[in-house]
PDB file of N, CA and C in Angstrom:
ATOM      1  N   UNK A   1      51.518 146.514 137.878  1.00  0.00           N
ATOM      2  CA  UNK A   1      50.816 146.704 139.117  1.00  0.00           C
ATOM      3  C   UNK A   1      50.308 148.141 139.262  1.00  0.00           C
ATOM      4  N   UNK A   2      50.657 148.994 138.763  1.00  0.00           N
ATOM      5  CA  UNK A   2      50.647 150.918 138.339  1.00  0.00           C
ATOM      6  C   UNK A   2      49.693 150.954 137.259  1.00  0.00           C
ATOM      7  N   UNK A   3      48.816 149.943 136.529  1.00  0.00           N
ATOM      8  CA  UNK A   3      47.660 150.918 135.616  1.00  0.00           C
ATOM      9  C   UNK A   3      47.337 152.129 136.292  1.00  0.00           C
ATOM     10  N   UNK A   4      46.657 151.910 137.153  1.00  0.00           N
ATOM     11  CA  UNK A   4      45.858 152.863 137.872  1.00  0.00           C
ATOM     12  C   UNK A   4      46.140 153.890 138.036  1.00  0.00           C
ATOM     13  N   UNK A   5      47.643 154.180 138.582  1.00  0.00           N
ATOM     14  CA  UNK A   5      48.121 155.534 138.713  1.00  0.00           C
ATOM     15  C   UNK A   5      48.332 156.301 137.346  1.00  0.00           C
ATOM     16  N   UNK A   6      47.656 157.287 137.334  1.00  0.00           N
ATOM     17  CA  UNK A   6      47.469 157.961 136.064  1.00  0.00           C
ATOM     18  C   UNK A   6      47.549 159.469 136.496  1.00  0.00           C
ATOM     19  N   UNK A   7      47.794 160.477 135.210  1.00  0.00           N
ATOM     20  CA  UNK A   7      47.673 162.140 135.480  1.00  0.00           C
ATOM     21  C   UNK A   7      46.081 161.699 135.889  1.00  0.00           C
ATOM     22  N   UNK A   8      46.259 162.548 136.757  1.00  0.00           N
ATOM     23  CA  UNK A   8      44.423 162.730 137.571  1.00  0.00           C
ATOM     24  C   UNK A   8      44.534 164.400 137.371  1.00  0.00           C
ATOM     25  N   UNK A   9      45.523 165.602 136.988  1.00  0.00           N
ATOM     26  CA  UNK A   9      45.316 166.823 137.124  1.00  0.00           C
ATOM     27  C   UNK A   9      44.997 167.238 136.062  1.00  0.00           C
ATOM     28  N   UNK A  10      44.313 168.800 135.763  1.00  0.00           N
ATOM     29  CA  UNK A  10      43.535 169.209 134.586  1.00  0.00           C
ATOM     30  C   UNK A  10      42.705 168.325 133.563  1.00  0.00           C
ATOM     31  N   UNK A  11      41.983 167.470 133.896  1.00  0.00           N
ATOM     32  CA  UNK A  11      40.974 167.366 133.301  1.00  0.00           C
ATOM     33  C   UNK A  11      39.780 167.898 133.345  1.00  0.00           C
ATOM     34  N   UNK A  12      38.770 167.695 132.325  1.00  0.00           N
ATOM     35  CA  UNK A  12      37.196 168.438 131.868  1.00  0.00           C
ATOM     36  C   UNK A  12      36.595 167.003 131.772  1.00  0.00           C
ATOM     37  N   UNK A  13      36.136 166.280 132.330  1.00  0.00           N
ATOM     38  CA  UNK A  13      35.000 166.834 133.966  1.00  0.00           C
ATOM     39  C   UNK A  13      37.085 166.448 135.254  1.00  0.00           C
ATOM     40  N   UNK A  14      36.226 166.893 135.742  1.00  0.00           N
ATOM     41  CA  UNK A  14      37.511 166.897 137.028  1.00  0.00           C
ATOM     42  C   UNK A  14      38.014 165.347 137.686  1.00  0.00           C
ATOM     43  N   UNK A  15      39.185 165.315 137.624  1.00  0.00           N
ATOM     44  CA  UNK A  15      38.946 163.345 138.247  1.00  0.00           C
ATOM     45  C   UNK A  15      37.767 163.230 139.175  1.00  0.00           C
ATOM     46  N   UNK A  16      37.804 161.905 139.000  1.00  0.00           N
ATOM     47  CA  UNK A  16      36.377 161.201 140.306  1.00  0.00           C
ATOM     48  C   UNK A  16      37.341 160.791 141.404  1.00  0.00           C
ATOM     49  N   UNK A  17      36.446 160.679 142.251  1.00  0.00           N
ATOM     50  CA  UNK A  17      36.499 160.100 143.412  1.00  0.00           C
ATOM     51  C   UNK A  17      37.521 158.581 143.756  1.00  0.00           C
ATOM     52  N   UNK A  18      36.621 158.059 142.381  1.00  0.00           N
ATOM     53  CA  UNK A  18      37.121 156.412 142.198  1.00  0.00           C
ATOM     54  C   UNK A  18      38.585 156.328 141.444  1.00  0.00           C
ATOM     55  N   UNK A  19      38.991 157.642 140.339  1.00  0.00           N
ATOM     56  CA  UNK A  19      39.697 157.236 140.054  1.00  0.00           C
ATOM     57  C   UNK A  19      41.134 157.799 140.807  1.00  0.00           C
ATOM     58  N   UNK A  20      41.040 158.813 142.191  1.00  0.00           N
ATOM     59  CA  UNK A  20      41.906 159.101 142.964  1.00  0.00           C
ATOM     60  C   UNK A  20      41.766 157.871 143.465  1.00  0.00           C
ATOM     61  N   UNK A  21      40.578 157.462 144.298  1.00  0.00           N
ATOM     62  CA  UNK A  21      40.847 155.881 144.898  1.00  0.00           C
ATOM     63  C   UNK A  21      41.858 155.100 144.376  1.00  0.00           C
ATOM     64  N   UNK A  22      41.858 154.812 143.209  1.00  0.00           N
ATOM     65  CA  UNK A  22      41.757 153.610 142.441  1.00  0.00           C
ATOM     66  C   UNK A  22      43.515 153.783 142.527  1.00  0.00           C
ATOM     67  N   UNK A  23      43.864 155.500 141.917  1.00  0.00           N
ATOM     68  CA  UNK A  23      45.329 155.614 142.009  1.00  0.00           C
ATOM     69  C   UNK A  23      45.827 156.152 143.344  1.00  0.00           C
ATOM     70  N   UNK A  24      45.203 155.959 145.025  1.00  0.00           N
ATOM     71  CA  UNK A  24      45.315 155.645 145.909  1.00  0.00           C
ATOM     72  C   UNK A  24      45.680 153.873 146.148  1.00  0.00           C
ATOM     73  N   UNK A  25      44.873 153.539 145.860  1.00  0.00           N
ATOM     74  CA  UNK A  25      45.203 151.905 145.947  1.00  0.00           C
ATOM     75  C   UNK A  25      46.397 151.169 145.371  1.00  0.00           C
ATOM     76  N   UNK A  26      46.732 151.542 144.140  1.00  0.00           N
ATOM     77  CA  UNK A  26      47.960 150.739 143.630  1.00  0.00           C
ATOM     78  C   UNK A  26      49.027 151.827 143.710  1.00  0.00           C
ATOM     79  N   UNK A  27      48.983 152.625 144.664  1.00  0.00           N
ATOM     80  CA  UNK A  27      50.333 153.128 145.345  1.00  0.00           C
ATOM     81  C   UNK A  27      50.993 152.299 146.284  1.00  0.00           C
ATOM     82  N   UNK A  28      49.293 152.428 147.486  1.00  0.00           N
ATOM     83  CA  UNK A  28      49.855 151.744 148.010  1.00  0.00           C
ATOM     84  C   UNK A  28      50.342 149.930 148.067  1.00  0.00           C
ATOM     85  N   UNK A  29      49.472 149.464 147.093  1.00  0.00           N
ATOM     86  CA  UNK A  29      50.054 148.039 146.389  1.00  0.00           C
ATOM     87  C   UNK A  29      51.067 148.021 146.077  1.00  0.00           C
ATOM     88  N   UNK A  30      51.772 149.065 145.737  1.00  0.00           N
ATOM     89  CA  UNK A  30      52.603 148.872 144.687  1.00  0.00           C
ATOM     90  C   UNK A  30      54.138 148.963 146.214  1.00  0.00           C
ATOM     91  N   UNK A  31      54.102 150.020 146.632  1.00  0.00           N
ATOM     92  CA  UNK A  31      54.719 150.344 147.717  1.00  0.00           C
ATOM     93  C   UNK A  31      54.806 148.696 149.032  1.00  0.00           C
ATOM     94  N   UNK A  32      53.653 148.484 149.306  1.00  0.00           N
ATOM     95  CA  UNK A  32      53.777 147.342 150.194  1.00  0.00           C
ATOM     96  C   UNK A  32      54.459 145.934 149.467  1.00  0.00           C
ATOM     97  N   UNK A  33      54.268 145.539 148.126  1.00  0.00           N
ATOM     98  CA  UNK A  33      54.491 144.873 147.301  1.00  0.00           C
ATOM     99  C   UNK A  33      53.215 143.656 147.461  1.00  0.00           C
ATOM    100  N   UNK A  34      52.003 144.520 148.061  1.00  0.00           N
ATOM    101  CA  UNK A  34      51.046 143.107 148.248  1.00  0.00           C
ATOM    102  C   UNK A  34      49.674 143.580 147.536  1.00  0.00           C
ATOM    103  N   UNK A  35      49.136 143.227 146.901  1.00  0.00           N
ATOM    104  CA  UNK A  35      47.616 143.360 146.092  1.00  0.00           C
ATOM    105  C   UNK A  35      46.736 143.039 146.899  1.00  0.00           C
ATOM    106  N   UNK A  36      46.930 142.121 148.071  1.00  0.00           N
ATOM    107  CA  UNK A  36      45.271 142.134 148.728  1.00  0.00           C
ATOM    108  C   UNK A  36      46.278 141.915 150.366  1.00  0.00           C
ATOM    109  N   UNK A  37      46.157 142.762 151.239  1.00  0.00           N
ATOM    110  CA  UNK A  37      47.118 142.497 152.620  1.00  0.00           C
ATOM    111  C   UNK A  37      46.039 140.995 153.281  1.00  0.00           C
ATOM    112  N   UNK A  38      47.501 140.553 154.723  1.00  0.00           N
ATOM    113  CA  UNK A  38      46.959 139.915 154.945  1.00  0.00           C
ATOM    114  C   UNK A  38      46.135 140.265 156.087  1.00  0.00           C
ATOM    115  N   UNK A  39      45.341 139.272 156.489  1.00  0.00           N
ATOM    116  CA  UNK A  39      44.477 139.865 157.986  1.00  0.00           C
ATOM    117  C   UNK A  39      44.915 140.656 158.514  1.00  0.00           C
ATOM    118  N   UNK A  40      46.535 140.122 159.091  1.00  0.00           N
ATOM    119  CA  UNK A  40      46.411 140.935 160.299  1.00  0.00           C
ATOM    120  C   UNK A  40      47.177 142.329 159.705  1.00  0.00           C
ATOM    121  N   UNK A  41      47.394 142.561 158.258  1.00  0.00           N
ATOM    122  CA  UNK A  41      47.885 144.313 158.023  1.00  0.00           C
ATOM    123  C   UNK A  41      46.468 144.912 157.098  1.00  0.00           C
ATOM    124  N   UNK A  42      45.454 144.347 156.928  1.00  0.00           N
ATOM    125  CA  UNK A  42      43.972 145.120 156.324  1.00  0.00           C
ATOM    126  C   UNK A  42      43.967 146.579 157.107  1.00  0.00           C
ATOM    127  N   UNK A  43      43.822 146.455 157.992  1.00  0.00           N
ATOM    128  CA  UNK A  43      43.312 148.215 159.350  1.00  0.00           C
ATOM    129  C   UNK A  43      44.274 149.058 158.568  1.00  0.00           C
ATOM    130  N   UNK A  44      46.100 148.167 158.579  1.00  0.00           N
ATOM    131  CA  UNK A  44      46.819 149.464 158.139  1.00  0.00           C
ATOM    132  C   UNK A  44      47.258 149.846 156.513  1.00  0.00           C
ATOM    133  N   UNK A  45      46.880 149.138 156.089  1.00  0.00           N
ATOM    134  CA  UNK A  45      46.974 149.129 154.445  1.00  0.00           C
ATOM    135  C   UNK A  45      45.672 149.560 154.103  1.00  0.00           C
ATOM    136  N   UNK A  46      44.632 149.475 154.083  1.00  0.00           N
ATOM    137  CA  UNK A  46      42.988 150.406 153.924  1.00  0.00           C
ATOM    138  C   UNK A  46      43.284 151.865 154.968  1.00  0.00           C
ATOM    139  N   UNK A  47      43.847 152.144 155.664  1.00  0.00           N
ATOM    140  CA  UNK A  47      44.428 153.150 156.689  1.00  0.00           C
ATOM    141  C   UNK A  47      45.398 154.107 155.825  1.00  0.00           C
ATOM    142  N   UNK A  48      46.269 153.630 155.137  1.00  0.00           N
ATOM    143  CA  UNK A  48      47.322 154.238 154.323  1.00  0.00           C
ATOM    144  C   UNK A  48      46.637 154.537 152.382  1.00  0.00           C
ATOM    145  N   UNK A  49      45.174 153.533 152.039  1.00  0.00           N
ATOM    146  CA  UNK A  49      44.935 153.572 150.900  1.00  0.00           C
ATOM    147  C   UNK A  49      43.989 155.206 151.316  1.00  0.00           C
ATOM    148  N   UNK A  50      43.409 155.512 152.493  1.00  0.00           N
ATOM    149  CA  UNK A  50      42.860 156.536 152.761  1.00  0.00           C
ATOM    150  C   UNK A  50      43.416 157.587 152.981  1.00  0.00           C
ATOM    151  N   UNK A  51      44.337 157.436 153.634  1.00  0.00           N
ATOM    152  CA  UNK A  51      45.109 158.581 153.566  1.00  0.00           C
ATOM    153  C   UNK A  51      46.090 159.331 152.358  1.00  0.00           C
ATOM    154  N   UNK A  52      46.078 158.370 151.515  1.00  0.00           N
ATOM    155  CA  UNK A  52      46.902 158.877 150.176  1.00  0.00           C
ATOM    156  C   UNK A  52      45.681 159.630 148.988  1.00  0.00           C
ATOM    157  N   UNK A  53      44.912 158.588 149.364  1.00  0.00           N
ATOM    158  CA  UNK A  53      43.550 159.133 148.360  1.00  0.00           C
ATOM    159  C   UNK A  53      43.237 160.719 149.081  1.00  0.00           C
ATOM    160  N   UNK A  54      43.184 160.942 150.291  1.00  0.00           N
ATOM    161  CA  UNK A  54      42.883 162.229 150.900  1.00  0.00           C
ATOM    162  C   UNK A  54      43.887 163.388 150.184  1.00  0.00           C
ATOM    163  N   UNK A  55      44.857 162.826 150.652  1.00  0.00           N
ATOM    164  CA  UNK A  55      46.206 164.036 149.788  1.00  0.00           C
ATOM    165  C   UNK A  55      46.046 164.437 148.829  1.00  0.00           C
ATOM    166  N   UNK A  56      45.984 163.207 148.488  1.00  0.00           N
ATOM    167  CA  UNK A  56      46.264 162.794 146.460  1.00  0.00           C
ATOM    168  C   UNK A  56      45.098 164.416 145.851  1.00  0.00           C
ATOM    169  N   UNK A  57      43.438 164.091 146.676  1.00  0.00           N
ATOM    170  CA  UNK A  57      42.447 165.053 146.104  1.00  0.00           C
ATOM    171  C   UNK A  57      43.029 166.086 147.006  1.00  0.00           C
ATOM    172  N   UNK A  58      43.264 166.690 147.560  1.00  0.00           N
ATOM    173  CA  UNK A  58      43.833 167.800 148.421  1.00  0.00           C
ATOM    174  C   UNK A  58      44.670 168.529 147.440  1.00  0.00           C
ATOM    175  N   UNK A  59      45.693 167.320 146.998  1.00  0.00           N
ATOM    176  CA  UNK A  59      46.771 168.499 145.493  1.00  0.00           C
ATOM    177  C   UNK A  59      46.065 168.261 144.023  1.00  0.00           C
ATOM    178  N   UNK A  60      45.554 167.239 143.921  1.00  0.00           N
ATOM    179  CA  UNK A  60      44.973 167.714 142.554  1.00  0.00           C
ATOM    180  C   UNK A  60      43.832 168.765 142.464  1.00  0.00           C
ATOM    181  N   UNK A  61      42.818 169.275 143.692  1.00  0.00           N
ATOM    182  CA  UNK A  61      42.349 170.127 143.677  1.00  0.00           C
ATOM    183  C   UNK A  61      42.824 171.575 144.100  1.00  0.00           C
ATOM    184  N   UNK A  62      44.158 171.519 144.770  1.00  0.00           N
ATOM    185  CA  UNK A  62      44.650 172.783 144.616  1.00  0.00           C
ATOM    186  C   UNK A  62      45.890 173.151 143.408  1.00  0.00           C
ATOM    187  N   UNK A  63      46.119 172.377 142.827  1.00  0.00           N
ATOM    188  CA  UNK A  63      47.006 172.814 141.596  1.00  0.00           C
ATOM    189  C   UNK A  63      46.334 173.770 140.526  1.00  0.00           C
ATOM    190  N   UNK A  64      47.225 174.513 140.074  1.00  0.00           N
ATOM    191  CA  UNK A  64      46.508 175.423 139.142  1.00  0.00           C
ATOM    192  C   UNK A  64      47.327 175.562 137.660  1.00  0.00           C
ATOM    193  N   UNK A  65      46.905 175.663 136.919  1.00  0.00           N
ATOM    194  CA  UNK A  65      47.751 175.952 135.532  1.00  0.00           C
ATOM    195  C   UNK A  65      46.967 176.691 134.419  1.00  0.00           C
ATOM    196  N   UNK A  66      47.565 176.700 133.347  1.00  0.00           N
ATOM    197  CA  UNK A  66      46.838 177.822 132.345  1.00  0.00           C
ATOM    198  C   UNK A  66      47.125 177.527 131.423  1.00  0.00           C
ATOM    199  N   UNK A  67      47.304 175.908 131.336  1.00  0.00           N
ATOM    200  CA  UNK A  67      46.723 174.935 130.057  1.00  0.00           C
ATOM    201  C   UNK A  67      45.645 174.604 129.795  1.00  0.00           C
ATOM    202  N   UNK A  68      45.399 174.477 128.826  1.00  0.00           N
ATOM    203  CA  UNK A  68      43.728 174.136 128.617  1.00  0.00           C
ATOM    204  C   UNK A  68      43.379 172.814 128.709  1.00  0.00           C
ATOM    205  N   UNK A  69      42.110 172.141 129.537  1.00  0.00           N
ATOM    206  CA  UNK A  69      41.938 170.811 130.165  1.00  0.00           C
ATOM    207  C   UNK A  69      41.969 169.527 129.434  1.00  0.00           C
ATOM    208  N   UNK A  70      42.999 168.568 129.530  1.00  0.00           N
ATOM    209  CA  UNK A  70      42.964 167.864 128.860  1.00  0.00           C
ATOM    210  C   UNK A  70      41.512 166.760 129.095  1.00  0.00           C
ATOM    211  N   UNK A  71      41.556 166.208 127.600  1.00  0.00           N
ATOM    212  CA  UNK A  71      40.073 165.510 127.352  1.00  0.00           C
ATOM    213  C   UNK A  71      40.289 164.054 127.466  1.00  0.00           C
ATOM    214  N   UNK A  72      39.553 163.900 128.372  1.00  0.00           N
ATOM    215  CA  UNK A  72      40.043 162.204 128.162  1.00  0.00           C
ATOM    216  C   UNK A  72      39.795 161.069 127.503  1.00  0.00           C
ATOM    217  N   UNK A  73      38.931 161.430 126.837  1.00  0.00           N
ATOM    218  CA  UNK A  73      39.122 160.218 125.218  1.00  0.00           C
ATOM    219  C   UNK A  73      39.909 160.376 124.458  1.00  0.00           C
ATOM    220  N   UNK A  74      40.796 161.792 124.168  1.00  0.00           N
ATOM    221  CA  UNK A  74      41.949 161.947 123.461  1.00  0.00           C
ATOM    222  C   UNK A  74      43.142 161.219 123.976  1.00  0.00           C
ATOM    223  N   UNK A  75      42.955 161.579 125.487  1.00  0.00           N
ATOM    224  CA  UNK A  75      44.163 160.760 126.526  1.00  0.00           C
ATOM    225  C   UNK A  75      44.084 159.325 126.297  1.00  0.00           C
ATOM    226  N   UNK A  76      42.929 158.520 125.774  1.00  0.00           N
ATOM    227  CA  UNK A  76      42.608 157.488 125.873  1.00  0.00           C
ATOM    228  C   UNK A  76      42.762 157.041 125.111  1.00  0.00           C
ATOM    229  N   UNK A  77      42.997 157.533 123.499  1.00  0.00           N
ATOM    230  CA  UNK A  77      43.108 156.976 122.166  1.00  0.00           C
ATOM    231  C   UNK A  77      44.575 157.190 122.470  1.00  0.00           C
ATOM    232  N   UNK A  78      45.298 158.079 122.961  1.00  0.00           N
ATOM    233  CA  UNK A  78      46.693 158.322 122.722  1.00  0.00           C
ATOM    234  C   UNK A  78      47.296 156.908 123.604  1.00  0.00           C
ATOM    235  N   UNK A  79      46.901 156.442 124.923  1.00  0.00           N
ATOM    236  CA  UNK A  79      47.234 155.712 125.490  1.00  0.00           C
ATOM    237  C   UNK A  79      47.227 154.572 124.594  1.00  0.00           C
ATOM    238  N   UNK A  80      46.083 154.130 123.582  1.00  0.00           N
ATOM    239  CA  UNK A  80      45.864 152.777 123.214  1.00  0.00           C
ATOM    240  C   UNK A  80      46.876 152.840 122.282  1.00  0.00           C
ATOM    241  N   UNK A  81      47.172 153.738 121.521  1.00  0.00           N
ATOM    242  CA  UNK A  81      48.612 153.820 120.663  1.00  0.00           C
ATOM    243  C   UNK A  81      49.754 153.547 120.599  1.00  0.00           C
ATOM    244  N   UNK A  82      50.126 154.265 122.047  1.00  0.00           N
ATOM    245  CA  UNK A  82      51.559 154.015 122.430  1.00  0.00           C
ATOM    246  C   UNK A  82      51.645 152.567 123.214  1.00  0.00           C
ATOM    247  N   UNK A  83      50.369 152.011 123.780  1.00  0.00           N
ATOM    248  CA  UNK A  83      50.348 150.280 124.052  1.00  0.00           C
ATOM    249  C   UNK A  83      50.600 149.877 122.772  1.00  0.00           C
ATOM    250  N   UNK A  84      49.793 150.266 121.621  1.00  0.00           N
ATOM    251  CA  UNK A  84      50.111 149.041 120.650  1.00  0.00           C
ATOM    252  C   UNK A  84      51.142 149.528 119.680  1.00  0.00           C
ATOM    253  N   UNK A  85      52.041 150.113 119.877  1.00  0.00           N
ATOM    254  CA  UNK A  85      53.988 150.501 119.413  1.00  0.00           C
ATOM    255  C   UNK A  85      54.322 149.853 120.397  1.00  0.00           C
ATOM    256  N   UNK A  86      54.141 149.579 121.935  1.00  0.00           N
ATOM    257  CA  UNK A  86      54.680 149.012 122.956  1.00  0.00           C
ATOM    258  C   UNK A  86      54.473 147.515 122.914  1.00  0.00           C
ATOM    259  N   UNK A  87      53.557 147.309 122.507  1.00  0.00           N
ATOM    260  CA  UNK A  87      53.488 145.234 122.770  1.00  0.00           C
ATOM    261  C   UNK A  87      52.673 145.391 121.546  1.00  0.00           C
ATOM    262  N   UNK A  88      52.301 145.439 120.385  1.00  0.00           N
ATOM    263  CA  UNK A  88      52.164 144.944 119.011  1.00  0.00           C
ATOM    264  C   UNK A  88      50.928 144.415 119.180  1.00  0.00           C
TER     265      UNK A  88
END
């Protein structure tokens, strides 16, 4: 239910928008234990996916370090690796 949530800090180009969203959203999925709320909790579950996404870019744009930016097709080949040692 957690793809989504991923390191979003020090990358070259800088996270997007969509993908704080995206690891805004299956927080809070993951936290409520529901993937799509029902009627009557939409206002406060889209209410809480906004407000985490707000934070979320608030600290990944104020963190600072003096590593050099990780690249994300490297992140991306490394990920497909350790999936396929993980499920074959």
């Amino acid at each position: 239910m957690c793809r989504n949530i991923r390191v979003l800090f020090n990358f070259e180009p800088p996270a997007t928008d969509e993908e704080v969203r995206a690891a805004a959203l299956q927080y809070v999925r993951k936290v409520s234990g529901s993937s799509k709320p029902s009627a009557k909790n939409e206002e406060v579950f889209y209410a809480a996916v906004a407000e985490i996404e707000a934070i979320t870019r608030r600290l990944v744009d104020s963190l600072e370090t003096t590593a050099a930016p990780r690249d994300r097709e490297t992140e991306i080949a490394k990920a497909r690796i350790k999936n396929a040692q993980r499920f074959g």
